[in-house]
Protein backbone atom coordinates (compact mmCIF):
# COMPACT_ATOMS: atom_id res chain seq x y z
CA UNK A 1 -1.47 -20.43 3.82
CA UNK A 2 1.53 -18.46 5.69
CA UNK A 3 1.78 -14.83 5.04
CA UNK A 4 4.04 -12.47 5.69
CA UNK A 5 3.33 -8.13 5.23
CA UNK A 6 5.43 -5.78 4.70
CA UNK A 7 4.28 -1.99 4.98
CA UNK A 8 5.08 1.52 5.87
CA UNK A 9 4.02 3.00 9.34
CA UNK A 10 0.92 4.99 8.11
CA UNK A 11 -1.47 5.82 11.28
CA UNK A 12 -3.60 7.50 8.48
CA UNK A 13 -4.50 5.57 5.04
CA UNK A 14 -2.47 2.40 5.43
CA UNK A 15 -3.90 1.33 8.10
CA UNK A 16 -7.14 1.53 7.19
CA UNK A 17 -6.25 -1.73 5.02
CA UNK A 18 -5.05 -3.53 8.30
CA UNK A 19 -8.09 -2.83 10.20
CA UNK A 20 -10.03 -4.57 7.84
CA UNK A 21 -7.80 -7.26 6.91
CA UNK A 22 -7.40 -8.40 10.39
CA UNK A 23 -10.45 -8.40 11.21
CA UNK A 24 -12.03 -10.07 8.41
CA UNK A 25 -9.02 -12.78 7.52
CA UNK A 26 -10.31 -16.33 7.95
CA UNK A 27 -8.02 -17.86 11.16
CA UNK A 28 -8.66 -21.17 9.97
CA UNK A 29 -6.87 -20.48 5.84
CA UNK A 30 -4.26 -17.72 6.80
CA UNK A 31 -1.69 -17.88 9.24
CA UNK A 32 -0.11 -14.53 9.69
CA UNK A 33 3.79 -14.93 10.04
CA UNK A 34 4.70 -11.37 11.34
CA UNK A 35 4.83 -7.51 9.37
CA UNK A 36 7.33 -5.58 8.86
CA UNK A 37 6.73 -1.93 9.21
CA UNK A 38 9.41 0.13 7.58
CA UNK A 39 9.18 4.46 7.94
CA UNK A 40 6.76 6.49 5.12
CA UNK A 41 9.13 7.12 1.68
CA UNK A 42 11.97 5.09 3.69
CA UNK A 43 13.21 8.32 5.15
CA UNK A 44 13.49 10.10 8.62
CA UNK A 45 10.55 11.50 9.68
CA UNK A 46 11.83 15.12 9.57
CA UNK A 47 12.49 14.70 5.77
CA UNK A 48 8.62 12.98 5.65
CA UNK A 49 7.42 16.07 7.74
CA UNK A 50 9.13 18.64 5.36
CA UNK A 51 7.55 16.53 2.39
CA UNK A 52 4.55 16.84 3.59
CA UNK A 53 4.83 20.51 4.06
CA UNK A 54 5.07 21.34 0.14
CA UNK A 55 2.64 19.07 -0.71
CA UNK A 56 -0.55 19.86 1.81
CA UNK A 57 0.63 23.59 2.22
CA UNK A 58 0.73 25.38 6.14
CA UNK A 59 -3.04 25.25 6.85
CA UNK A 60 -3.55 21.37 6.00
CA UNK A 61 -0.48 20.27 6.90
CA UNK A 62 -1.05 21.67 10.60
CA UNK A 63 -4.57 19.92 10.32
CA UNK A 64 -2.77 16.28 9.52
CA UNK A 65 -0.24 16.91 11.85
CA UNK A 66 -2.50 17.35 14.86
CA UNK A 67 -4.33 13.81 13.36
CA UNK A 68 -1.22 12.43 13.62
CA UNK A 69 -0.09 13.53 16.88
CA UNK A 70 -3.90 12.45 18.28
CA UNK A 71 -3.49 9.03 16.17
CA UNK A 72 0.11 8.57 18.30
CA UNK A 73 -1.76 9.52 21.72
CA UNK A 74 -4.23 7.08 21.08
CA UNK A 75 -1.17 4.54 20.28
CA UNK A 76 -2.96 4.39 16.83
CA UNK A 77 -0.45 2.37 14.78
CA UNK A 78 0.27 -0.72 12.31
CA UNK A 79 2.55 -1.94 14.75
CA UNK A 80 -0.18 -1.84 17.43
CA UNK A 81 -2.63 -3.86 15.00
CA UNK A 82 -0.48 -6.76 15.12
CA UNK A 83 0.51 -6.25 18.79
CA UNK A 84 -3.41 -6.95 19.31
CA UNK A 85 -3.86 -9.74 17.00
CA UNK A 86 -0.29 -11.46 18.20
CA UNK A 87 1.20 -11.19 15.04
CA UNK A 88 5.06 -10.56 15.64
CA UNK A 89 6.75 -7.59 13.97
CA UNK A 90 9.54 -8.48 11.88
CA UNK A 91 12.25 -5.70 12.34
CA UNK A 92 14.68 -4.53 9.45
CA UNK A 93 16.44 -1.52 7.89
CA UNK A 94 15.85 -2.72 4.50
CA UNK A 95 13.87 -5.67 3.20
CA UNK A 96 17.01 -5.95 0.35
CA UNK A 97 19.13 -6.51 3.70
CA UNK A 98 20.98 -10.42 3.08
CA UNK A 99 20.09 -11.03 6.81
CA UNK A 100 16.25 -9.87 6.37
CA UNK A 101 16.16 -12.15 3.21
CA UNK A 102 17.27 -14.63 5.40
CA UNK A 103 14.95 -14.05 8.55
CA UNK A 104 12.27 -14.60 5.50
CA UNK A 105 13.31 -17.73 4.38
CA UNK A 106 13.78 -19.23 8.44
CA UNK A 107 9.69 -17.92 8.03
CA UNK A 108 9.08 -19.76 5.21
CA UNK A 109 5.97 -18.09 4.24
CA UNK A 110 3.88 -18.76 1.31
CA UNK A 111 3.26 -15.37 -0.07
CA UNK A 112 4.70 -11.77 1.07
CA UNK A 113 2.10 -9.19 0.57
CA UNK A 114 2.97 -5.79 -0.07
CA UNK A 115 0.80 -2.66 1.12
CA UNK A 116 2.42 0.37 0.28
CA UNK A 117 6.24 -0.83 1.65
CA UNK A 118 8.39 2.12 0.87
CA UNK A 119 11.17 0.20 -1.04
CA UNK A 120 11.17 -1.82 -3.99
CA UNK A 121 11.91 -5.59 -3.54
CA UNK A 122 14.60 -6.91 -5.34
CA UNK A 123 15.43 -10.58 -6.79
CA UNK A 124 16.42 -12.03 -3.70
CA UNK A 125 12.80 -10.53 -1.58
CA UNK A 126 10.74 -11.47 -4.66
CA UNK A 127 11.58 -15.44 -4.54
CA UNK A 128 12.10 -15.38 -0.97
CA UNK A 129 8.51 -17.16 -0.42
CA UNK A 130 7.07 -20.29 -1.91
CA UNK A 131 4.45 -18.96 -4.16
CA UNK A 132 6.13 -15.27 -4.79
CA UNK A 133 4.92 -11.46 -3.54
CA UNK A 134 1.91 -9.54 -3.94
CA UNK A 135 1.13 -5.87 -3.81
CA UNK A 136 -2.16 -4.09 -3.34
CA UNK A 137 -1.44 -0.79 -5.52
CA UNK A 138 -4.39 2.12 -5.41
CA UNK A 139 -4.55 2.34 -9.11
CA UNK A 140 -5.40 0.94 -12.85
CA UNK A 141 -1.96 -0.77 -14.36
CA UNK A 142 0.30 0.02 -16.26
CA UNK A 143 -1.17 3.89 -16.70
CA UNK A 144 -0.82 4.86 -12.80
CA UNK A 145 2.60 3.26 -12.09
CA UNK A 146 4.41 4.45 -9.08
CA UNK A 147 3.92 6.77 -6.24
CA UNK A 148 0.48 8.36 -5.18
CA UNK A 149 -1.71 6.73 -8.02
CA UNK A 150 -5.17 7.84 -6.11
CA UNK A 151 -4.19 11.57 -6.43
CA UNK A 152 -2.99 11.43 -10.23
CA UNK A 153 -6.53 9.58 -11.18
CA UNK A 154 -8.32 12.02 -9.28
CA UNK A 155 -5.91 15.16 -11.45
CA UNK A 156 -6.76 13.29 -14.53
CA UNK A 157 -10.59 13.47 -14.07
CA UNK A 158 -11.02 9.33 -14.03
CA UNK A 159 -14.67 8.18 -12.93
CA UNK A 160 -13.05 5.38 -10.85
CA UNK A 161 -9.90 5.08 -8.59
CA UNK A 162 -9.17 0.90 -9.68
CA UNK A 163 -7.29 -1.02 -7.16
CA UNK A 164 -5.63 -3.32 -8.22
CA UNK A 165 -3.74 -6.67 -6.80
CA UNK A 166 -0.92 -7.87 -8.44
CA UNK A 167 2.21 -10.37 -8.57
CA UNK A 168 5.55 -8.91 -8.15
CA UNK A 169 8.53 -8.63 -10.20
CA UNK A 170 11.32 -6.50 -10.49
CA UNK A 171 10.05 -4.07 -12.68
CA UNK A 172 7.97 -2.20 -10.62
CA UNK A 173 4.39 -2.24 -11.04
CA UNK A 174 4.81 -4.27 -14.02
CA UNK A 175 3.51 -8.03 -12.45
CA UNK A 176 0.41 -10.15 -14.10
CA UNK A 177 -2.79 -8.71 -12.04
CA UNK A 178 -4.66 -11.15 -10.49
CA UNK A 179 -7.59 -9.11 -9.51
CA UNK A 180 -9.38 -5.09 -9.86
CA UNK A 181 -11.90 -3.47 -8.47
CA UNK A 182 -13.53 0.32 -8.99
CA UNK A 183 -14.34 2.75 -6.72
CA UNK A 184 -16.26 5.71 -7.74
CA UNK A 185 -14.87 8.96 -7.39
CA UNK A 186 -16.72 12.34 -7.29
CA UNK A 187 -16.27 15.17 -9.72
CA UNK A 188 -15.74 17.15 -6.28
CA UNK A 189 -13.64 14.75 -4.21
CA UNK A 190 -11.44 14.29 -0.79
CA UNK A 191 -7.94 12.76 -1.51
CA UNK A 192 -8.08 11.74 2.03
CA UNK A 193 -11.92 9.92 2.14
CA UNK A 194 -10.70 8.43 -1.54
CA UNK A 195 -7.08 6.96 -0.07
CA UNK A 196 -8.92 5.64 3.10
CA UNK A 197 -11.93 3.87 1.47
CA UNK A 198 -9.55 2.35 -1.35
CA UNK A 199 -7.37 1.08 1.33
CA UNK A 200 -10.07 -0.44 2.77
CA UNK A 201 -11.54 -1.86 -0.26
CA UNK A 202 -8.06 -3.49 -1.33
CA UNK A 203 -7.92 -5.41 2.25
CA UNK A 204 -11.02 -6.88 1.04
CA UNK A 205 -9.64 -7.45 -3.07
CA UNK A 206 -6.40 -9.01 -1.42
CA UNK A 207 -8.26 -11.59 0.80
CA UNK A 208 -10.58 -12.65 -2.34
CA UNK A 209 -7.09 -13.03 -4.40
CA UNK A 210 -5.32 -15.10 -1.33
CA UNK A 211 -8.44 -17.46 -0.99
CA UNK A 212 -8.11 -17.58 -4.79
CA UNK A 213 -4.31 -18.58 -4.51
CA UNK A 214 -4.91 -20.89 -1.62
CA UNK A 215 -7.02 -22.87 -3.75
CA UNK A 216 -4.49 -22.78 -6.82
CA UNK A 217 -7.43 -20.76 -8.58
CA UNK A 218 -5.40 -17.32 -9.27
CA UNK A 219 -4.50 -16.69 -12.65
CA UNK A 220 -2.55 -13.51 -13.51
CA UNK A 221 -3.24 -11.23 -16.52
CA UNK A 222 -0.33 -10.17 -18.05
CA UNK A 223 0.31 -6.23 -18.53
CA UNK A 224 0.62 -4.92 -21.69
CA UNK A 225 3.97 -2.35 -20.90
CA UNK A 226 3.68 -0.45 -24.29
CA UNK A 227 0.90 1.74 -22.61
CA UNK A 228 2.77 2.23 -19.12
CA UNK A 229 3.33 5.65 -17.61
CA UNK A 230 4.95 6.53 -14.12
CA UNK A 231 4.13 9.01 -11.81
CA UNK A 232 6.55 10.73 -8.96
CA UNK A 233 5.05 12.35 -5.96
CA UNK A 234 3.19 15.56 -6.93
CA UNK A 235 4.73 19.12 -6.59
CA UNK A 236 3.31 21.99 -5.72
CA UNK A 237 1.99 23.09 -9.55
CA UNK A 238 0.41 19.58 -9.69
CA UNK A 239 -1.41 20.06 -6.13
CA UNK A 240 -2.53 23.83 -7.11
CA UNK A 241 -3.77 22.04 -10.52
CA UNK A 242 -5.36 19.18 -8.71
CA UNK A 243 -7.33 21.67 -6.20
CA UNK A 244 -7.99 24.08 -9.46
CA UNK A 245 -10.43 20.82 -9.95
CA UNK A 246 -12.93 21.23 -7.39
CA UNK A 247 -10.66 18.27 -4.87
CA UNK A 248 -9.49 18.61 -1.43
CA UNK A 249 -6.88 16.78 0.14
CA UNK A 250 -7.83 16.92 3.42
């Protein structure tokens, strides 16, 4: 089965899923067709960096940033990954842009898998493969729709952070799931070892649903919209709230 990624360029939690993935994909079922690595929040990095300012606060934010510069030293990167593995990177400013759509369809991959790509697909990305697009999305659906669904289970005192895989369509977060799993959160947690063992744990969720599509055994669940929330990325009351709770973030 041909598969094609698209991502954000995450040297931190992202690529956690990659590591895995890659090195536990079965050569002889998936052939990788390339990734596409678009920035974090599909933004310049100076508008991520302020971002991530309000949100972690000075004394955090200068302990991510020097992860991040050590990460970049170490040419610790998604894009790096696939350099390893040969899997080409598939370059765009958009994944909505008509000539991207069409680089996908000269691919002619079977599914696109989505892991945290910064933009939301629309009509002509989600039928651009055979079978349609997946995305691997850190919480339980429809209750944690949108952005940064680990921290606001972790706020709302959940026993589990449930990843979840599902189809895409172009409501976001709204697709049939094909698969969940739990992972146990403590009542004193890390936002940062929660986001990097979920990550992890949905490389291995995705590569059970793929086998399970390969072999025409998927079958979606449909979501029941009347109970679906959305979240935004947190402000500042909702991180003072969330470390009011006993959590860290770093």
């Amino acid at each position: 089965m041909r598969v094609l990624f698209v991502t954000q360029d995450d040297p931190f939690f992202v690529i956690q899923f990659f590591d895995v993935f890659l090195a536990e994909y079965p050569r002889d079922e998936f052939e990788l067709l390339g990734v596409t690595i678009a920035p974090a929040f599909h933004e310049s990095r100076l508008a991520t960096a302020k971002r991530m300012l309000r949100f972690y606060g000075v004394v955090d934010f200068a302990r991510v940033a020097t992860r991040f510069v050590r990460a970049r030293a170490r040419r610790r990167s998604i894009a790096a990954l696939a350099e390893r593995e040969q899997v080409p990177l598939v370059a765009t400013e958009s994944v909505n842009d008509p000539s991207y759509v069409d680089r996908i369809r000269e691919l002619a991959p079977d599914v696109i898998v989505s892991v945290a790509a910064p933009e939301i697909f629309k009509e002509r990305v989600l039928t651009a493969a055979r079978i349609g697009c997946l995305n691997v999305h850190s919480g339980r659906l429809p209750k944690y729709r949108g952005m940064m669904p680990t921290f606001w289970q972790m706020l709302a005192g959940e026993q589990n952070a449930t990843i979840t895989v599902h189809e895409m369509v172009p409501r976001l977060d709204a697709g049939a799931v094909l698969g969940r799993v739990d992972f146990p959160l403590l009542d004193e947690d890390s936002l940062d070892r929660v986001m990097t063992e979920t990550k992890r744990e949905g490389a291995r969720l995705m590569l059970e649903i793929l086998r399970q599509v390969r072999a025409g055994e998927a079958k979606g669940e449909p979501l029941d919209m009347r109970d679906a929330s959305y979240f935004s990325f947190p402000s500042r009351a909702d991180v003072a709230e969330f470390r009011a709770r006993g959590h860290r973030l770093v």
